[in-house]
PDB file of N, CA and C in Angstrom:
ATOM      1  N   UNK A   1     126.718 147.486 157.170  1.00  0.00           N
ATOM      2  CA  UNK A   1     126.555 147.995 158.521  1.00  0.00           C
ATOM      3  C   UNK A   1     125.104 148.424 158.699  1.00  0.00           C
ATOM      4  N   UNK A   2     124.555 147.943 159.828  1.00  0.00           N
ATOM      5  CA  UNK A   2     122.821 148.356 160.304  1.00  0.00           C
ATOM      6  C   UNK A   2     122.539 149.034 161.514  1.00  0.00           C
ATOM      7  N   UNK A   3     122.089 149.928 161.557  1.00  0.00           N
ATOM      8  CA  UNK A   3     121.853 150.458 163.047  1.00  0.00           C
ATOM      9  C   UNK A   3     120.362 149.900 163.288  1.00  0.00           C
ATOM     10  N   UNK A   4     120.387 150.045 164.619  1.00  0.00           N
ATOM     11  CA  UNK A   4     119.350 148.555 165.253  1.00  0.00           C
ATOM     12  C   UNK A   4     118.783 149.881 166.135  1.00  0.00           C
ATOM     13  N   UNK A   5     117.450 149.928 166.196  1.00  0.00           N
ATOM     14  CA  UNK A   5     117.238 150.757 167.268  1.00  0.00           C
ATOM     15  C   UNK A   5     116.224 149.910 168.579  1.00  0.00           C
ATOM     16  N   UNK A   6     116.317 150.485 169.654  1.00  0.00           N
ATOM     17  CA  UNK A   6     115.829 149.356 171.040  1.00  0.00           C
ATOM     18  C   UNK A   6     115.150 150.471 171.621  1.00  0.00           C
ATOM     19  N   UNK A   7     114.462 149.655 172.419  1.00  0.00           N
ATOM     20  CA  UNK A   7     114.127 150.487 173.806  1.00  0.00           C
ATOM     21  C   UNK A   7     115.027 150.133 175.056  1.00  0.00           C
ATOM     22  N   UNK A   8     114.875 150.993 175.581  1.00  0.00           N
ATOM     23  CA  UNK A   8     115.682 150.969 176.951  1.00  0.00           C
ATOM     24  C   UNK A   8     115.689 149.811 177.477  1.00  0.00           C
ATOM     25  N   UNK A   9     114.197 149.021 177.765  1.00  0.00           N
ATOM     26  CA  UNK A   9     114.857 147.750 178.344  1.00  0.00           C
ATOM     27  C   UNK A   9     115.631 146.155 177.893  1.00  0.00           C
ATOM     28  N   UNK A  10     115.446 146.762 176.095  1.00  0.00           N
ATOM     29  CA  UNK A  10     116.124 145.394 175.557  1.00  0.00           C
ATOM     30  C   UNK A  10     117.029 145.876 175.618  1.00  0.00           C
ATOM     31  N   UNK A  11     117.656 147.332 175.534  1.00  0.00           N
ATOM     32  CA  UNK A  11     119.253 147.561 175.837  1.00  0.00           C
ATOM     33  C   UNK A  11     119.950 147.006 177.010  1.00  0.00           C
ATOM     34  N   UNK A  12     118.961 147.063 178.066  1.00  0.00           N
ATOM     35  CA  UNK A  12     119.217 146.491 179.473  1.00  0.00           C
ATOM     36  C   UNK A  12     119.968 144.899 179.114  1.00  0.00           C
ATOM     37  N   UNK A  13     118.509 144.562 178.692  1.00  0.00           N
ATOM     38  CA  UNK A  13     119.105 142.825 178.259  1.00  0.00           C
ATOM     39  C   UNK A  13     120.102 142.694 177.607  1.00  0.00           C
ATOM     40  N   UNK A  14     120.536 143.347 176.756  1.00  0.00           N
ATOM     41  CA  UNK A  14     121.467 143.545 175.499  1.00  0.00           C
ATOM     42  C   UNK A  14     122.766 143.549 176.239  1.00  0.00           C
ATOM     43  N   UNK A  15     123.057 144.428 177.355  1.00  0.00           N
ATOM     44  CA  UNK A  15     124.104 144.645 178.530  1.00  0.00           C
ATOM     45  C   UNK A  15     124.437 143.346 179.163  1.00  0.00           C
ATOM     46  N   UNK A  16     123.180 143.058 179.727  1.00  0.00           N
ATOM     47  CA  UNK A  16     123.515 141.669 180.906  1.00  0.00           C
ATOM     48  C   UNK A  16     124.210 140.429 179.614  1.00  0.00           C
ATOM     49  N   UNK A  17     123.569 140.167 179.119  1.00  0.00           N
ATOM     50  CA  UNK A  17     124.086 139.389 178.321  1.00  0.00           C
ATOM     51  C   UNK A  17     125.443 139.527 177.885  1.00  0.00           C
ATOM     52  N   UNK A  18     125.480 141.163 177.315  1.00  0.00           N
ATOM     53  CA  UNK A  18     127.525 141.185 176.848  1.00  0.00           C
ATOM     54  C   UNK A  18     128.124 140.714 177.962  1.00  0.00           C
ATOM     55  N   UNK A  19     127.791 140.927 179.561  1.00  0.00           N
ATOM     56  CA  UNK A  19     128.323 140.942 180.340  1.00  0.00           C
ATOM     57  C   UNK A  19     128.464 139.609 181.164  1.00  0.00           C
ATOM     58  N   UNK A  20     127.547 138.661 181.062  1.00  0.00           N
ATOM     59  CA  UNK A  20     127.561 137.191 181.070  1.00  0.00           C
ATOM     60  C   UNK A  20     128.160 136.395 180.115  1.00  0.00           C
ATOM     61  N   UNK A  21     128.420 136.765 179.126  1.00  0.00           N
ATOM     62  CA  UNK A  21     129.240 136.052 177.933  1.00  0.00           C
ATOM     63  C   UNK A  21     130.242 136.746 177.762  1.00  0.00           C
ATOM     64  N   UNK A  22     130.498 137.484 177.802  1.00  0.00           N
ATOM     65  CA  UNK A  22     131.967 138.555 176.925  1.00  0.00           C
ATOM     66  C   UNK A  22     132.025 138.911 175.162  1.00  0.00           C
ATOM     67  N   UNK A  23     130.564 138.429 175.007  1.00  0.00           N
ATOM     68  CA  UNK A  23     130.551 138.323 173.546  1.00  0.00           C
ATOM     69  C   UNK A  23     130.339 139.996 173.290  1.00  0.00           C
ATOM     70  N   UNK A  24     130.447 140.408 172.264  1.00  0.00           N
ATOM     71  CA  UNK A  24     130.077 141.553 171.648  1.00  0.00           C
ATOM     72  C   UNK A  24     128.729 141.798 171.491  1.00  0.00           C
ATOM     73  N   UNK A  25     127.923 142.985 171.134  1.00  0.00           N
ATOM     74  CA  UNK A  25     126.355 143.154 171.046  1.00  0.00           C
ATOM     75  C   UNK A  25     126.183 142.931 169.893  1.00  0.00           C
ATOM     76  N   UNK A  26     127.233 142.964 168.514  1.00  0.00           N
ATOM     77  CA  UNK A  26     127.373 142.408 167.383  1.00  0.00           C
ATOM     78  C   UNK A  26     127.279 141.102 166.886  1.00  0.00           C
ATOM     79  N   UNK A  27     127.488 140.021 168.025  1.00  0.00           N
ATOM     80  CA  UNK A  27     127.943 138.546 168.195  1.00  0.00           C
ATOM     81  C   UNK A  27     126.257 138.300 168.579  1.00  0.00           C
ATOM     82  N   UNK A  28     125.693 138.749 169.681  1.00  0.00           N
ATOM     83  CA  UNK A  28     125.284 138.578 170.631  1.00  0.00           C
ATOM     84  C   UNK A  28     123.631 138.349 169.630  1.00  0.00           C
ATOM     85  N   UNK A  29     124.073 139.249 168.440  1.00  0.00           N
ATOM     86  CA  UNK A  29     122.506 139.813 167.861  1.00  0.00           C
ATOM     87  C   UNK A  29     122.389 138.904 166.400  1.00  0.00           C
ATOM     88  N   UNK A  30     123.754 138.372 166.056  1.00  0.00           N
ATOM     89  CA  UNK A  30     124.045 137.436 165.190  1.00  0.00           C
ATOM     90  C   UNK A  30     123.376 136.290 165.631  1.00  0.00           C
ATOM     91  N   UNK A  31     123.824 136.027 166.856  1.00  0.00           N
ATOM     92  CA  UNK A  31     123.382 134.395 167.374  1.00  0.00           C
ATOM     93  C   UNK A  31     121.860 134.555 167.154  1.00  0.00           C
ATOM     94  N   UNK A  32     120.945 135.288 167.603  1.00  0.00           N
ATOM     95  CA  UNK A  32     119.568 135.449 168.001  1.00  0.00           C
ATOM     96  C   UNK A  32     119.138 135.802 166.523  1.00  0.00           C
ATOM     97  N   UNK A  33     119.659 136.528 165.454  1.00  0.00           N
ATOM     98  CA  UNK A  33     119.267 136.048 164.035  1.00  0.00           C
ATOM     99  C   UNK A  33     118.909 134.542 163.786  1.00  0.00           C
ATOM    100  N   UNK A  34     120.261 133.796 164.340  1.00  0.00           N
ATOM    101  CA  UNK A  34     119.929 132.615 163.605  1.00  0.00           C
ATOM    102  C   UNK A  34     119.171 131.488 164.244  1.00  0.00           C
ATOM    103  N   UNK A  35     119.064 132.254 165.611  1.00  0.00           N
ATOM    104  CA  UNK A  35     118.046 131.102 166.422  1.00  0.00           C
ATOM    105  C   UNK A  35     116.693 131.436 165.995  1.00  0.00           C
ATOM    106  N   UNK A  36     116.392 132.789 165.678  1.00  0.00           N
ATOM    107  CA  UNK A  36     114.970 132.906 164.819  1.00  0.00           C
ATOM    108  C   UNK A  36     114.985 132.257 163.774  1.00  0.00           C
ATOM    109  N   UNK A  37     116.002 132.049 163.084  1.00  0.00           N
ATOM    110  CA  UNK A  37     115.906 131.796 161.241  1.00  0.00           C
ATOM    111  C   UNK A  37     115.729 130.310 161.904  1.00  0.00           C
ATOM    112  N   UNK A  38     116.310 129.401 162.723  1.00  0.00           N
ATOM    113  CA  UNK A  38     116.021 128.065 162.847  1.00  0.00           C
ATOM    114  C   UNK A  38     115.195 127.659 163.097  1.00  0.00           C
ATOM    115  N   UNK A  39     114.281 128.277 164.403  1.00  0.00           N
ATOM    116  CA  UNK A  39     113.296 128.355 165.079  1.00  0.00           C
ATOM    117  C   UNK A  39     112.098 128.479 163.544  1.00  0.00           C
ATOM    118  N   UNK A  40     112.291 129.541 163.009  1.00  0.00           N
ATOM    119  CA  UNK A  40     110.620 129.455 161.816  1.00  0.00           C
ATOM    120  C   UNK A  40     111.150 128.306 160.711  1.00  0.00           C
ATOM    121  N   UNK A  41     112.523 127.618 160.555  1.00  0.00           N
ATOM    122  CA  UNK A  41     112.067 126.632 159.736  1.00  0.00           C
ATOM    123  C   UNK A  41     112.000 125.971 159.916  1.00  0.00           C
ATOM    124  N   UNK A  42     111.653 125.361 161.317  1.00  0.00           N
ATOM    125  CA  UNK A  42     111.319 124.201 161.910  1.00  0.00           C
ATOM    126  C   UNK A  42     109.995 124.187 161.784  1.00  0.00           C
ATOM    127  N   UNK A  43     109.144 125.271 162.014  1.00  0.00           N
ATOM    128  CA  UNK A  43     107.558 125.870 162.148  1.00  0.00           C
ATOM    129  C   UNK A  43     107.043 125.575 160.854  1.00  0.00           C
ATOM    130  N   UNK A  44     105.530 124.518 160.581  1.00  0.00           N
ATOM    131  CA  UNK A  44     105.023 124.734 159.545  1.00  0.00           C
ATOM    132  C   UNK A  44     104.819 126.660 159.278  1.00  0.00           C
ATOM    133  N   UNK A  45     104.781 126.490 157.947  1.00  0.00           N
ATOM    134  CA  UNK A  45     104.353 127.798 157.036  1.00  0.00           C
ATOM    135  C   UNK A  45     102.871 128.002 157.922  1.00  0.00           C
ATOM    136  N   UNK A  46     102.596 129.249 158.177  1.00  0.00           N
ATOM    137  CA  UNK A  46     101.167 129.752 158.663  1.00  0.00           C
ATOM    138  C   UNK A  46     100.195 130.029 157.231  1.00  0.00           C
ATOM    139  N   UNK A  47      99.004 129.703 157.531  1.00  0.00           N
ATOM    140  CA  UNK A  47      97.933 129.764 156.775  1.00  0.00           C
ATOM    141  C   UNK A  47      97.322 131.259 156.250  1.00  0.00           C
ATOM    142  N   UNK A  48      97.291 131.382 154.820  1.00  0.00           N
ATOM    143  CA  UNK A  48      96.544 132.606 155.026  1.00  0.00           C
ATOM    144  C   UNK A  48      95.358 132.620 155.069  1.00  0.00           C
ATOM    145  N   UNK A  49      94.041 133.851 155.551  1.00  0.00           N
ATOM    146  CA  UNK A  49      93.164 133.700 155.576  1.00  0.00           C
ATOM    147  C   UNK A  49      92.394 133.151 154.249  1.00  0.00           C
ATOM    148  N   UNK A  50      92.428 133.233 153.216  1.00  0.00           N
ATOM    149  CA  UNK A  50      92.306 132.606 151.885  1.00  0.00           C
ATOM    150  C   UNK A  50      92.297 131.177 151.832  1.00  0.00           C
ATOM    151  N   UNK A  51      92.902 130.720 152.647  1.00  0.00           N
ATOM    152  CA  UNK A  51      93.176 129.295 152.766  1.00  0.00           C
ATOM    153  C   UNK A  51      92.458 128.360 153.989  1.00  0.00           C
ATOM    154  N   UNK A  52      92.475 129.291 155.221  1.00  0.00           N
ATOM    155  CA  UNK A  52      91.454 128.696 155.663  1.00  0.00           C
ATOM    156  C   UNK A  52      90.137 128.971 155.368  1.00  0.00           C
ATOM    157  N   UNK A  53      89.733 130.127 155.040  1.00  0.00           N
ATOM    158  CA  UNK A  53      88.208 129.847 154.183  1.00  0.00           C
ATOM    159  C   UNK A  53      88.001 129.142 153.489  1.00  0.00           C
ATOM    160  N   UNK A  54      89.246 128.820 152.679  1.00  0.00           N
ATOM    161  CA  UNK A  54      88.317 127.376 151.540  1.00  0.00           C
ATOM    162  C   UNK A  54      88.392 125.864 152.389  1.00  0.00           C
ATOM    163  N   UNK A  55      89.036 126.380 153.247  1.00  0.00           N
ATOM    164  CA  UNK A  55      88.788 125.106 154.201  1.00  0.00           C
ATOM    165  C   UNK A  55      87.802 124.724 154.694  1.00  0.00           C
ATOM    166  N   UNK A  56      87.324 125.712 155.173  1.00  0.00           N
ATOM    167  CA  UNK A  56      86.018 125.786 156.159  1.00  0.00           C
ATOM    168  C   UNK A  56      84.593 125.337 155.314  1.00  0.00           C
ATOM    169  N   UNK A  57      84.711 124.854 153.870  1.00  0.00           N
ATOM    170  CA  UNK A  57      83.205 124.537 153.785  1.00  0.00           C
ATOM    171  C   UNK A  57      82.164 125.011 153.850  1.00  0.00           C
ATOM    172  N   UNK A  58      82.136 126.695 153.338  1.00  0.00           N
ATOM    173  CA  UNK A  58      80.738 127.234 153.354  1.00  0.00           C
ATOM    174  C   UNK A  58      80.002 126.694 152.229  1.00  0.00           C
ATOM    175  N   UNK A  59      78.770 126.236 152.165  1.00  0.00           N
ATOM    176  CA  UNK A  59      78.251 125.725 150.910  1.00  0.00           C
ATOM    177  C   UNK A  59      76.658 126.812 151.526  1.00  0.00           C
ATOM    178  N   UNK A  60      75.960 126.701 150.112  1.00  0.00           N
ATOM    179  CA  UNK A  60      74.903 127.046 150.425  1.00  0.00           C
ATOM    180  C   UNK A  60      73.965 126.190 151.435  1.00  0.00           C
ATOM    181  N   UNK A  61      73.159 127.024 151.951  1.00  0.00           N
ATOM    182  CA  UNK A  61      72.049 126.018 152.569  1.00  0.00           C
ATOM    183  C   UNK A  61      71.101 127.370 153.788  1.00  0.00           C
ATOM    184  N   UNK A  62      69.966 126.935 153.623  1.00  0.00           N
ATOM    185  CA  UNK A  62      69.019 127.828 154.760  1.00  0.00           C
ATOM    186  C   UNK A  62      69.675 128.438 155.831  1.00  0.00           C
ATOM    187  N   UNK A  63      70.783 128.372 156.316  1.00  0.00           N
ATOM    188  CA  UNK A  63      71.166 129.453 156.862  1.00  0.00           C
ATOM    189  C   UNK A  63      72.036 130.647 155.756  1.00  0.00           C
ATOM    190  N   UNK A  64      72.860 130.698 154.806  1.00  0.00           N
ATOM    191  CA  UNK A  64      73.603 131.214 154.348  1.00  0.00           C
ATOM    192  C   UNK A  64      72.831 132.169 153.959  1.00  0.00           C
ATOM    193  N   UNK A  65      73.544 133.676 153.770  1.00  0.00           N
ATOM    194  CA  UNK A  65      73.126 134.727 153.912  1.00  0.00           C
ATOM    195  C   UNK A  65      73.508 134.938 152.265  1.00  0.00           C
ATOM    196  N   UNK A  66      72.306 135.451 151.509  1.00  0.00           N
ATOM    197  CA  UNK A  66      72.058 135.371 149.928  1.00  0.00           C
ATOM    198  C   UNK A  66      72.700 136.845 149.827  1.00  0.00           C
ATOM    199  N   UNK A  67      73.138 137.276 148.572  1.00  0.00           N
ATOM    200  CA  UNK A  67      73.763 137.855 148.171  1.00  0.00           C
ATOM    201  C   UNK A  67      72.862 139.455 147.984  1.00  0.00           C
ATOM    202  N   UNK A  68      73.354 140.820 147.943  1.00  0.00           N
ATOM    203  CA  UNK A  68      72.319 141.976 149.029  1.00  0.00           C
ATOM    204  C   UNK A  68      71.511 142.097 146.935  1.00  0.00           C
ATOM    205  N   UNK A  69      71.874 141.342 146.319  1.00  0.00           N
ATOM    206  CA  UNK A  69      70.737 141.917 145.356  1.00  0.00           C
ATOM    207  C   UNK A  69      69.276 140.949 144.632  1.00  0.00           C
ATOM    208  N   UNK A  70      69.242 140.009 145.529  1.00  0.00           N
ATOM    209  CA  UNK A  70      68.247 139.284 145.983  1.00  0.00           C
ATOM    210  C   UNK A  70      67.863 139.596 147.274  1.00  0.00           C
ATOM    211  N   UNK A  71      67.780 140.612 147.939  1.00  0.00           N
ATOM    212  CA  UNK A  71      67.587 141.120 149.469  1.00  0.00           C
ATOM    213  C   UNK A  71      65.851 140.599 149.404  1.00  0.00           C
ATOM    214  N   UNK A  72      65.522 141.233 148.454  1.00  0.00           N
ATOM    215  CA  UNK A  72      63.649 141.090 148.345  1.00  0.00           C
ATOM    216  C   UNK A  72      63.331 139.670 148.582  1.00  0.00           C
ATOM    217  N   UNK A  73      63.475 139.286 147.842  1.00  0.00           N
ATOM    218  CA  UNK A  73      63.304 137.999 147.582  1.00  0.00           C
ATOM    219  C   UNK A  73      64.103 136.650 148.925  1.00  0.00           C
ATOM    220  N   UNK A  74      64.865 137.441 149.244  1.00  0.00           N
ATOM    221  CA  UNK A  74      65.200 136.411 150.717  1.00  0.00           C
ATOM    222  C   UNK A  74      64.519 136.782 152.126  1.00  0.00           C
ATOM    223  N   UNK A  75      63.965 138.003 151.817  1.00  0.00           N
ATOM    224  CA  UNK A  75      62.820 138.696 153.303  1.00  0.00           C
ATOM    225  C   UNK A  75      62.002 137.941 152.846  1.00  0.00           C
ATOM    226  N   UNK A  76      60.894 137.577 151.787  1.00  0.00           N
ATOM    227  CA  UNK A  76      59.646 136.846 150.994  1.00  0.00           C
ATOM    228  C   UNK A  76      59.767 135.742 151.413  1.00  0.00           C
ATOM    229  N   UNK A  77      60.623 134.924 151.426  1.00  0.00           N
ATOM    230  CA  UNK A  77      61.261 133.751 151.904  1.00  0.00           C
ATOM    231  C   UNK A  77      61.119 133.268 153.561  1.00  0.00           C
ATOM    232  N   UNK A  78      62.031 134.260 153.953  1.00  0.00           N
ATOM    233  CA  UNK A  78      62.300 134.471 155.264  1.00  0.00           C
ATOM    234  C   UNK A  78      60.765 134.459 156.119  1.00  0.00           C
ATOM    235  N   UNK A  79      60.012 135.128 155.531  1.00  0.00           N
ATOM    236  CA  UNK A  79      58.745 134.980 156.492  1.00  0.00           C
ATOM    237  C   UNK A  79      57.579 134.113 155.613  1.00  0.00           C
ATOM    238  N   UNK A  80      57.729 133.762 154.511  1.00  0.00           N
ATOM    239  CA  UNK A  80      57.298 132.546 154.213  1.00  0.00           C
ATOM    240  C   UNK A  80      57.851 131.299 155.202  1.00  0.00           C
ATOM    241  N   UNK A  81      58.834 131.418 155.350  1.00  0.00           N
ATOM    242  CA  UNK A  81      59.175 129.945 156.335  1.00  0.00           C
ATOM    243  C   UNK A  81      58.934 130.246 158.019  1.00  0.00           C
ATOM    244  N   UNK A  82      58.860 131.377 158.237  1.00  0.00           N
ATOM    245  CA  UNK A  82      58.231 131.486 159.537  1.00  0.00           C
ATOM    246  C   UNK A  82      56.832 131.226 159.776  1.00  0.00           C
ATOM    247  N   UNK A  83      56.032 131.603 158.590  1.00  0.00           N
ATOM    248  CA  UNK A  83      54.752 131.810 158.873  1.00  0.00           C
ATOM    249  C   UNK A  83      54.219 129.824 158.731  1.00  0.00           C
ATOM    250  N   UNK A  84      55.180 129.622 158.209  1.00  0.00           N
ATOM    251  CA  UNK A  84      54.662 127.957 157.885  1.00  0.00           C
ATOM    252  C   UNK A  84      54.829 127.108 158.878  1.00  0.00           C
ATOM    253  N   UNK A  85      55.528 127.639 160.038  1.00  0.00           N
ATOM    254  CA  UNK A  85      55.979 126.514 161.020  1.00  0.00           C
ATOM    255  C   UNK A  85      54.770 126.553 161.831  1.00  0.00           C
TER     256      UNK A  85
END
């Protein structure tokens, strides 16, 4: 046995519905379990962020932002390649 707690207006819905079907709020909350449970295994699995980052292809290269204990050495850089253009 589970107690379900709502707000007032899914209780509302919760009503119209017993009252358009004759089903029970017990019946009523069964069905809508299993239309969720069908509904996500129809749905590919969602991605975690872990997964689309390795997707995404960061590789090094002149834009990528160097790691903060080479900081010196990427400012030296940084206006070395400004001053050259």
């Amino acid at each position: 046995m589970k107690t379900v707690r709502m707000e007032p207006e899914d209780e509302k819905v919760l009503e119209r519905i017993r009252r358009r079907t004759g089903w029970t709020a017990s019946d009523i909350l069964k069905r809508g379990l299993r239309l969720v449970d069908e509904s996500l295994a129809t749905q590919p699995p969602k991605k975690t962020a872990w997964e689309i980052y390795c997707e995404l292809d960061i590789g090094p290269g002149d834009d990528s932002i160097p790691p903060a204990s080479y900081s010196r050495e990427a400012v030296r850089r940084a206006i070395l390649r400004k001053h050259r253009k």
